[in-house]
C-alpha atoms as a PDB file:
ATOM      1  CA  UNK A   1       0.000   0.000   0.000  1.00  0.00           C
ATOM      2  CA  UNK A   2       1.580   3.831  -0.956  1.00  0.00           C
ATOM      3  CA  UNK A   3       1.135   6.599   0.427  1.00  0.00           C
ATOM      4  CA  UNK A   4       2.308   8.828  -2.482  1.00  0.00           C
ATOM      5  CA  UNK A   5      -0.223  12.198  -2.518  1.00  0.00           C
ATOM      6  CA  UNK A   6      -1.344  12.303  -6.525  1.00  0.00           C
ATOM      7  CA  UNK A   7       0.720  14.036  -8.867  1.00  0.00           C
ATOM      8  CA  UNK A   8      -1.769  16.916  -8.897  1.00  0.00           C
ATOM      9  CA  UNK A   9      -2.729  18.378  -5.492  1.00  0.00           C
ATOM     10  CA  UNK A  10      -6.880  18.057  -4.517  1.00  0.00           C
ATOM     11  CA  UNK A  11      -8.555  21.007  -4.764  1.00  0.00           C
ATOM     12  CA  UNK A  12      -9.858  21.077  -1.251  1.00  0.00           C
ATOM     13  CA  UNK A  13      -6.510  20.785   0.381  1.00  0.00           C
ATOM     14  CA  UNK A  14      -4.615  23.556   1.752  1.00  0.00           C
ATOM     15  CA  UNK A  15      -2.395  25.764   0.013  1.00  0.00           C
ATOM     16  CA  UNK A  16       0.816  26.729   0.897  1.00  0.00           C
ATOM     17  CA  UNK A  17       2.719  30.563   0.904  1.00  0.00           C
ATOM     18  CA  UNK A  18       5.462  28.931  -1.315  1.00  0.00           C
ATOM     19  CA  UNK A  19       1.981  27.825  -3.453  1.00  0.00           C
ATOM     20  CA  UNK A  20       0.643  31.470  -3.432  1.00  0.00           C
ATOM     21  CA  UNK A  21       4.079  32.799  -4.635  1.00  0.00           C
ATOM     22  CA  UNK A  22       4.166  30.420  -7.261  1.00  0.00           C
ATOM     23  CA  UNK A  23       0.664  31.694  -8.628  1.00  0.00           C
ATOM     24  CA  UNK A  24       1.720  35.280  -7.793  1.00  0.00           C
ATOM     25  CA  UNK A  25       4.914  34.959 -10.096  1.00  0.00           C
ATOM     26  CA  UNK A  26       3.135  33.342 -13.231  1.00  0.00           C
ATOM     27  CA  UNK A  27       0.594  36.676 -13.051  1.00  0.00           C
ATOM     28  CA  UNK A  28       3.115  38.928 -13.156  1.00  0.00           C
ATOM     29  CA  UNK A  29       4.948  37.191 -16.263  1.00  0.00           C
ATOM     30  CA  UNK A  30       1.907  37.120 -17.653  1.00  0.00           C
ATOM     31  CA  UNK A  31       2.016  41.042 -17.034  1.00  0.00           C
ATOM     32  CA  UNK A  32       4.870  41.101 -18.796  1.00  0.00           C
ATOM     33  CA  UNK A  33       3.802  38.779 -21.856  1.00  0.00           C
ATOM     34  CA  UNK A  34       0.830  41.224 -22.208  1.00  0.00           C
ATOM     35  CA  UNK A  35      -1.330  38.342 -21.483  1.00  0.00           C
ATOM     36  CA  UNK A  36      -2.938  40.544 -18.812  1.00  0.00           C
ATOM     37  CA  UNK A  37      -3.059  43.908 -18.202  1.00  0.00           C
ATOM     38  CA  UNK A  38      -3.087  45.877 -14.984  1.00  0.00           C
ATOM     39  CA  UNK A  39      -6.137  46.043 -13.540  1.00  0.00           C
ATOM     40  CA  UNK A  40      -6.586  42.554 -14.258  1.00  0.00           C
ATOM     41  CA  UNK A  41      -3.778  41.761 -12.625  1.00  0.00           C
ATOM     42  CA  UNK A  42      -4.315  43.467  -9.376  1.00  0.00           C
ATOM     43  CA  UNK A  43      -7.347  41.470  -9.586  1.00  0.00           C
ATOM     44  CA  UNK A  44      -5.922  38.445  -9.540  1.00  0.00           C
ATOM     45  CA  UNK A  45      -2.875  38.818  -7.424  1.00  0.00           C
ATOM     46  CA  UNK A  46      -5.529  39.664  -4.424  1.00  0.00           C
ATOM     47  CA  UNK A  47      -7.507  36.929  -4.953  1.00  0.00           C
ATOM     48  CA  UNK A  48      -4.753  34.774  -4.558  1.00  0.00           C
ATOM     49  CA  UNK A  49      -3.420  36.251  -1.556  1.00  0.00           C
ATOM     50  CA  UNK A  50      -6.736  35.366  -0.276  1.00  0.00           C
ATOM     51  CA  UNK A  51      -7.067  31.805  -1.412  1.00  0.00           C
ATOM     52  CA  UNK A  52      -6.777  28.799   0.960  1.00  0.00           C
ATOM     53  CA  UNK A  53      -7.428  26.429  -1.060  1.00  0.00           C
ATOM     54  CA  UNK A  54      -5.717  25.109  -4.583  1.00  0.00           C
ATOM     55  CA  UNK A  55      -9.749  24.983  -5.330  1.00  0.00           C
ATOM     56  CA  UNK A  56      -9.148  28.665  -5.380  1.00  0.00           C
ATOM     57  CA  UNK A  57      -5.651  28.682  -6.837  1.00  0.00           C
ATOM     58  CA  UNK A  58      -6.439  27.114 -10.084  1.00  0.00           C
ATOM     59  CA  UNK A  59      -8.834  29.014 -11.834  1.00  0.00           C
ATOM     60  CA  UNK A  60      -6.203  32.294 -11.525  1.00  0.00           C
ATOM     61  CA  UNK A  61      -3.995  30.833 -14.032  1.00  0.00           C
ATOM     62  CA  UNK A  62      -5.946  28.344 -16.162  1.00  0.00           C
ATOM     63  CA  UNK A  63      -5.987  30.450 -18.821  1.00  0.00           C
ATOM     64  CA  UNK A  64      -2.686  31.314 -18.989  1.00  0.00           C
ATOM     65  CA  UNK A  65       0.288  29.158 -21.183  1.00  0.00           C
ATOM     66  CA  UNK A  66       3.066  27.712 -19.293  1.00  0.00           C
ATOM     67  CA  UNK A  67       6.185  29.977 -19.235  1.00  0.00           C
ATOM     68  CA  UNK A  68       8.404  28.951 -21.904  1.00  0.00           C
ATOM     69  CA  UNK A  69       5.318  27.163 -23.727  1.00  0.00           C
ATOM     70  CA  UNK A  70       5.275  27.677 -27.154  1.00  0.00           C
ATOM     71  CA  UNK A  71       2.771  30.062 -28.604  1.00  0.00           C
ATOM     72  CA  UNK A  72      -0.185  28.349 -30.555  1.00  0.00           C
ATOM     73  CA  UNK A  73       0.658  27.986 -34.170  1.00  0.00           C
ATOM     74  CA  UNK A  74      -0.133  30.466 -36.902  1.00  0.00           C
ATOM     75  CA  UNK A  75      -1.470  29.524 -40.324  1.00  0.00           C
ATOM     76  CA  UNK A  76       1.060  30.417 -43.153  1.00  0.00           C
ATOM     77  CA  UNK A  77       0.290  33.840 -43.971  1.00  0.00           C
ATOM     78  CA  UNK A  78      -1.890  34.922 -41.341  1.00  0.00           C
ATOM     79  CA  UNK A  79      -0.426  37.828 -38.823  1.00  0.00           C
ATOM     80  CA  UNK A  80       0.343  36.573 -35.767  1.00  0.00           C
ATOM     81  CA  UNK A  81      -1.875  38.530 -32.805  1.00  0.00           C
ATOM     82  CA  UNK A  82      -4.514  39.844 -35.749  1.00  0.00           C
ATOM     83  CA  UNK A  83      -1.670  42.024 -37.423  1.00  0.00           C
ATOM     84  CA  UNK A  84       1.277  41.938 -39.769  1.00  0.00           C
ATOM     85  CA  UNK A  85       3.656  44.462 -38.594  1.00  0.00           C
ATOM     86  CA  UNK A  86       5.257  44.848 -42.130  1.00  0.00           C
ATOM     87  CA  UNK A  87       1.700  45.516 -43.386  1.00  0.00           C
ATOM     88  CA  UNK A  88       1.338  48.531 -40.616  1.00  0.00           C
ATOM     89  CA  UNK A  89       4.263  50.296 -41.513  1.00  0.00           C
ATOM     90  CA  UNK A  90       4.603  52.927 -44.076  1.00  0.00           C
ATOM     91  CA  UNK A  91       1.916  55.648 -45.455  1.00  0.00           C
ATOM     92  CA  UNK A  92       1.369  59.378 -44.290  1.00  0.00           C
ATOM     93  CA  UNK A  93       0.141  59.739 -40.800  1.00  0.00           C
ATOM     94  CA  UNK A  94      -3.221  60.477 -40.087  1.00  0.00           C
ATOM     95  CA  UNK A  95      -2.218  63.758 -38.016  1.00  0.00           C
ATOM     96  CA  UNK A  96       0.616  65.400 -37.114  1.00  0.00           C
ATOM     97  CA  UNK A  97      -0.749  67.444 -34.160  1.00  0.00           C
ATOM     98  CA  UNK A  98      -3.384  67.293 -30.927  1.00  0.00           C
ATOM     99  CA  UNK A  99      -3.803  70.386 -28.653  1.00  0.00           C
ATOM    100  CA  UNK A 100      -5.541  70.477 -25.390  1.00  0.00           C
ATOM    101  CA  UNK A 101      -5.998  73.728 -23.714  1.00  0.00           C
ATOM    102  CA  UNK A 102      -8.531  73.341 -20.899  1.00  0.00           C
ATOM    103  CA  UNK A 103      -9.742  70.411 -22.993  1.00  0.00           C
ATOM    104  CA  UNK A 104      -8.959  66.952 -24.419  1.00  0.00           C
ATOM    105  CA  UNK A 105      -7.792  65.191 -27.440  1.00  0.00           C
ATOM    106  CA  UNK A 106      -8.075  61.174 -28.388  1.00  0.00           C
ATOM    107  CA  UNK A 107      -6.143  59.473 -31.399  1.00  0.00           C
ATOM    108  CA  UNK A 108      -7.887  55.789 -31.357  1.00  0.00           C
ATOM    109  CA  UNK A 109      -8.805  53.205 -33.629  1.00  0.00           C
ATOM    110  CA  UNK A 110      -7.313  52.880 -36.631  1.00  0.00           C
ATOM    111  CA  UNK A 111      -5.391  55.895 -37.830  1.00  0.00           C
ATOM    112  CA  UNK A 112      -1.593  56.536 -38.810  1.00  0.00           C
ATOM    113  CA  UNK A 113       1.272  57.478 -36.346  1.00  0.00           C
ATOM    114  CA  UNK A 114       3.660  60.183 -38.207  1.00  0.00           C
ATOM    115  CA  UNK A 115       7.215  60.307 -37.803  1.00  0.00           C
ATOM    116  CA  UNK A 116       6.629  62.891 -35.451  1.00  0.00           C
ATOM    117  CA  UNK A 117       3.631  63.799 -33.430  1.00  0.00           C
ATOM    118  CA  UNK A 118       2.762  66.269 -31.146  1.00  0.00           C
ATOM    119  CA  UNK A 119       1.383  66.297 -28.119  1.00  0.00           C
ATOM    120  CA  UNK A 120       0.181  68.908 -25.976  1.00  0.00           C
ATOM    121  CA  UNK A 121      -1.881  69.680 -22.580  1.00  0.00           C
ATOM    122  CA  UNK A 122      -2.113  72.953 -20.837  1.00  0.00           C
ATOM    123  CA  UNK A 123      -4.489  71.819 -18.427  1.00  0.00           C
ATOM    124  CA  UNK A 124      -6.025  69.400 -20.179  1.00  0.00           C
ATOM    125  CA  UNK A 125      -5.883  65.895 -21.068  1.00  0.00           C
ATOM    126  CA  UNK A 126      -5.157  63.389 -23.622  1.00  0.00           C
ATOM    127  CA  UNK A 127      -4.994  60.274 -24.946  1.00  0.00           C
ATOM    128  CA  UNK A 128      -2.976  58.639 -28.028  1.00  0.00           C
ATOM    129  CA  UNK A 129      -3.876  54.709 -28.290  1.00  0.00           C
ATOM    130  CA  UNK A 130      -1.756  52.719 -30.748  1.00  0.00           C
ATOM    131  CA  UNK A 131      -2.932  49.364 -30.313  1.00  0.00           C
ATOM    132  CA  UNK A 132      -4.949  49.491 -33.506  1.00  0.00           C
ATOM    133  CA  UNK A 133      -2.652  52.266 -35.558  1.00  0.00           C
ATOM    134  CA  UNK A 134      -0.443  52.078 -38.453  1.00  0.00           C
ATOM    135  CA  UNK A 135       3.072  53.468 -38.097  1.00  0.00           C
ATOM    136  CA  UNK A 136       4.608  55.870 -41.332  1.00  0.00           C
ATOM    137  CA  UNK A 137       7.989  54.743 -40.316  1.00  0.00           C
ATOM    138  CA  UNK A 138       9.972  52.116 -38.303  1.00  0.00           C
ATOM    139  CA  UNK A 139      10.733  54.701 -35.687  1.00  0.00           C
ATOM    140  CA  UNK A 140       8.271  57.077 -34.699  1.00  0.00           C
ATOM    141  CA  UNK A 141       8.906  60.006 -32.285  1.00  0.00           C
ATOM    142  CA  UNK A 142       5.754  61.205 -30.105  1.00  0.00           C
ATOM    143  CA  UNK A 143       6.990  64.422 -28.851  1.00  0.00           C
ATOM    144  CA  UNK A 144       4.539  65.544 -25.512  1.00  0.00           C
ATOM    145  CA  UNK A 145       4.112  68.829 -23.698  1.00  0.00           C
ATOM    146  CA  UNK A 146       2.131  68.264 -20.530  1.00  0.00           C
ATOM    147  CA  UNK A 147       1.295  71.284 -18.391  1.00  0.00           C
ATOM    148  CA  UNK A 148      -0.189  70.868 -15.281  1.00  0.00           C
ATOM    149  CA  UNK A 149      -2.516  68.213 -17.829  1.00  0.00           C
ATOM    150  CA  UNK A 150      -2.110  65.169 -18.460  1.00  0.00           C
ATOM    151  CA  UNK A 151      -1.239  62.751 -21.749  1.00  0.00           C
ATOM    152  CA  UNK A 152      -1.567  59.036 -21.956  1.00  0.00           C
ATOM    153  CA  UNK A 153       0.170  56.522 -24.758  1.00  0.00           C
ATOM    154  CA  UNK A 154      -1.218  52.708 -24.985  1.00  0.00           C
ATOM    155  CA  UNK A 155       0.626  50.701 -26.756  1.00  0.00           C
ATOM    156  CA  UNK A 156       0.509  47.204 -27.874  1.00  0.00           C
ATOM    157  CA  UNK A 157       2.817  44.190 -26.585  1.00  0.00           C
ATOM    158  CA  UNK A 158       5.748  43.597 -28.879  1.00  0.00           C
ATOM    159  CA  UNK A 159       6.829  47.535 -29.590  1.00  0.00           C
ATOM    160  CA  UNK A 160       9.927  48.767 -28.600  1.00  0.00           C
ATOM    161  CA  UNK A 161       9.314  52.015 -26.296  1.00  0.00           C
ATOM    162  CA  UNK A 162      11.942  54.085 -25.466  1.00  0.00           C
ATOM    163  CA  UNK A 163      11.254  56.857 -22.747  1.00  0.00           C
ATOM    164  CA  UNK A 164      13.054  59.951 -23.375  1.00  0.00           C
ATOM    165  CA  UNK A 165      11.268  62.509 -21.402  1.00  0.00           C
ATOM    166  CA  UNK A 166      11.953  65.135 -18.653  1.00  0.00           C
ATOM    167  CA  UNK A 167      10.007  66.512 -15.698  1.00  0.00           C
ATOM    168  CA  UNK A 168       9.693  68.533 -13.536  1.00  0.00           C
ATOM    169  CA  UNK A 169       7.396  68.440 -10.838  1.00  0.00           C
ATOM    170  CA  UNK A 170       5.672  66.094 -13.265  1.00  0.00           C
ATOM    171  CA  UNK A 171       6.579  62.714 -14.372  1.00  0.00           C
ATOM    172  CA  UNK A 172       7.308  60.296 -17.689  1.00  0.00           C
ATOM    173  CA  UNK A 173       5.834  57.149 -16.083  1.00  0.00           C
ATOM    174  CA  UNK A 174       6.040  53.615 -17.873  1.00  0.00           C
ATOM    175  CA  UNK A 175       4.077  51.550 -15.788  1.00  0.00           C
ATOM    176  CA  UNK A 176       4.486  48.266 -17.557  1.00  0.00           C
ATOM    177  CA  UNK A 177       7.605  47.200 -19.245  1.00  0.00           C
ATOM    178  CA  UNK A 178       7.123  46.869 -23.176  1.00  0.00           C
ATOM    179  CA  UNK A 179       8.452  43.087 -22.606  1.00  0.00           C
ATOM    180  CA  UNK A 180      10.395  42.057 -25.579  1.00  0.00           C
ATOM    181  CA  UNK A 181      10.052  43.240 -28.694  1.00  0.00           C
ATOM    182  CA  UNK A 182       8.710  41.272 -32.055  1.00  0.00           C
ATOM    183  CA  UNK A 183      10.488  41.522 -35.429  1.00  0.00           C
ATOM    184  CA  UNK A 184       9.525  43.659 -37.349  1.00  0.00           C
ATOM    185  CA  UNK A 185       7.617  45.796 -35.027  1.00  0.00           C
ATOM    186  CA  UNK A 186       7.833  49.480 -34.756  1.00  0.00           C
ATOM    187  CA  UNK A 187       9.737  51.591 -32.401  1.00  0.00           C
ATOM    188  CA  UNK A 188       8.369  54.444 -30.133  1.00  0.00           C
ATOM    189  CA  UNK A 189      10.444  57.539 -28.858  1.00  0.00           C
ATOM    190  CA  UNK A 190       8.641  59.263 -26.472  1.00  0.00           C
ATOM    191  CA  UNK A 191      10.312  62.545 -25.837  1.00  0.00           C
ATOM    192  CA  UNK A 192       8.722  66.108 -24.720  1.00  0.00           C
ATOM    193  CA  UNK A 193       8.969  67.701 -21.016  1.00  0.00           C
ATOM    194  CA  UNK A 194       6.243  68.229 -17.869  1.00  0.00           C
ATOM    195  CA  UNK A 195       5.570  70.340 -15.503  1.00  0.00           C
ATOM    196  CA  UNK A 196       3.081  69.771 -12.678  1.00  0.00           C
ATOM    197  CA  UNK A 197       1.919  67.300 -15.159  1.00  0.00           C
ATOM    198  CA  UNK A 198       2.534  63.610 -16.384  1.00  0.00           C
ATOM    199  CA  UNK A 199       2.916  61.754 -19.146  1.00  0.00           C
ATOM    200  CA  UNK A 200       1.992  58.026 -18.556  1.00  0.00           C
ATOM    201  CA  UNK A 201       2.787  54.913 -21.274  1.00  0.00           C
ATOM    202  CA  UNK A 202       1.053  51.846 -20.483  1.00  0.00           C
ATOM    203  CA  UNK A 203       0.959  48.422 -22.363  1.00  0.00           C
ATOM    204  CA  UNK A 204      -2.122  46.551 -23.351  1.00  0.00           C
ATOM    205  CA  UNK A 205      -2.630  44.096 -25.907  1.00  0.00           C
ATOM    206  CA  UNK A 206      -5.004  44.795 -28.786  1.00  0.00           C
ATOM    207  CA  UNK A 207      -8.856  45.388 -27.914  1.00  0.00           C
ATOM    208  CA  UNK A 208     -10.874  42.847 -30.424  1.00  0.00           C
ATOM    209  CA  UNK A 209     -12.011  44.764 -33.968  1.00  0.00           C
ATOM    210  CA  UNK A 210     -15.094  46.966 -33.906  1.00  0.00           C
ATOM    211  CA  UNK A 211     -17.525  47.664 -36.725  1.00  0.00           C
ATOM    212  CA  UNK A 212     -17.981  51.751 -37.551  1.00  0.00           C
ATOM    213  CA  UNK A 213     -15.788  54.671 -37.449  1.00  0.00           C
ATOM    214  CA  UNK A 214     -12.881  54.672 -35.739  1.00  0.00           C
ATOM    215  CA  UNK A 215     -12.373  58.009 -33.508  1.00  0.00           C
ATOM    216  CA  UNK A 216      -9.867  60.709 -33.915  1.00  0.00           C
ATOM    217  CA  UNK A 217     -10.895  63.916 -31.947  1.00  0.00           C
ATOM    218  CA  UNK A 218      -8.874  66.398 -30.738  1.00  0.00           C
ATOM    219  CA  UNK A 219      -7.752  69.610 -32.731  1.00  0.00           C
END
């Protein structure tokens, strides 16, 4: 007779801290991956500081690969995450300028990032989403002006961001590394200067396509 415990633990025993940490380290690769984005996983990581059980363990990572697991395969000739980077490179941007003076701007959807935008906020806000744009070149410079306003950049997993701002009593804040980067995919300078202000880049994946216009407010 054994007593060897099944290879995978019952879901009504106990877990353990080391068990917890385990779960708490695959969220934030996942974080990383842009399998999850922030708020979801501060939702996570305080459910499972709160689970006892692996019962309540489990479902926090079910859907999520193991590290080092290979990503599902891609037909031949279909774009790998819903887009071909070389396909979203190249053209005239959409705009070359938003202004926000005691107002806001929004760049969303699908529209074309210049090889230079600008960005400002005097006491105001504004937000430039990439996740669905095309790029006019390789490198794109997003130049950002932020006083005592706010800007904020999305971008999608896979871009290479590079943070070149200054502030002063203000902030350039990248949240969420950009993880690494994919071939072929663009690169984003962020560059510009804030005071009593901040410019925040964050990282989400792609939202799923919508039917209609796409937005682009701002003047």
């Amino acid at each position: 007779m054994s007593d060897e415990r099944p290879e995978k633990p019952l879901p009504e025993l106990r877990a353990s801290d080391a068990d917890r940490d385990r779960v708490v380290e695959r969220l934030r690769d996942a974080v990383a991956e842009g399998r999850l984005d922030m708020e979801e996983f501060e939702e996570r990581l305080e459910a499972a500081y709160k689970s006892r059980t692996y019962a309540e363990l489990e479902p926090l990572t079910r859907d999520l690969p193991a590290v080092g697991a290979a990503s599902p395969a891609v037909p031949v000739g279909a774009p790998a995450g819903g887009s071909s980077w070389p396909a979203r490179i190249g053209g005239a941007g959409t705009s070359t300028t938003a202004v926000a003076v005691m107002s806001g701007f929004q760049r969303k959807g699908a529209w074309t990032v210049p090889a230079r935008f600008d960005a400002v906020a005097f006491w105001g806000g504004g937000e430039l989403d990439l996740r669905e744009a095309n790029f006019a070149q390789p490198e794109v410079v997003i130049n950002c002006v932020a006083i005592m306003g706010g800007i904020e950049i999305t971008v999608p997993p896979g871009v290479a961001v590079d943070v070149r701002g200054i502030g002063v009593m203000g902030a350039f804040d990248q949240r969420v590394g950009s993880g690494p980067t994919e071939p072929g995919a663009p690169r984003v300078v962020v560059t510009g200067f804030a005071f009593w202000g901040g410019v925040d880049i964050k990282v989400k994946p792609p939202k799923r396509p919508k039917s209609g216009p796409s937005l682009d407010k701002g003047l």
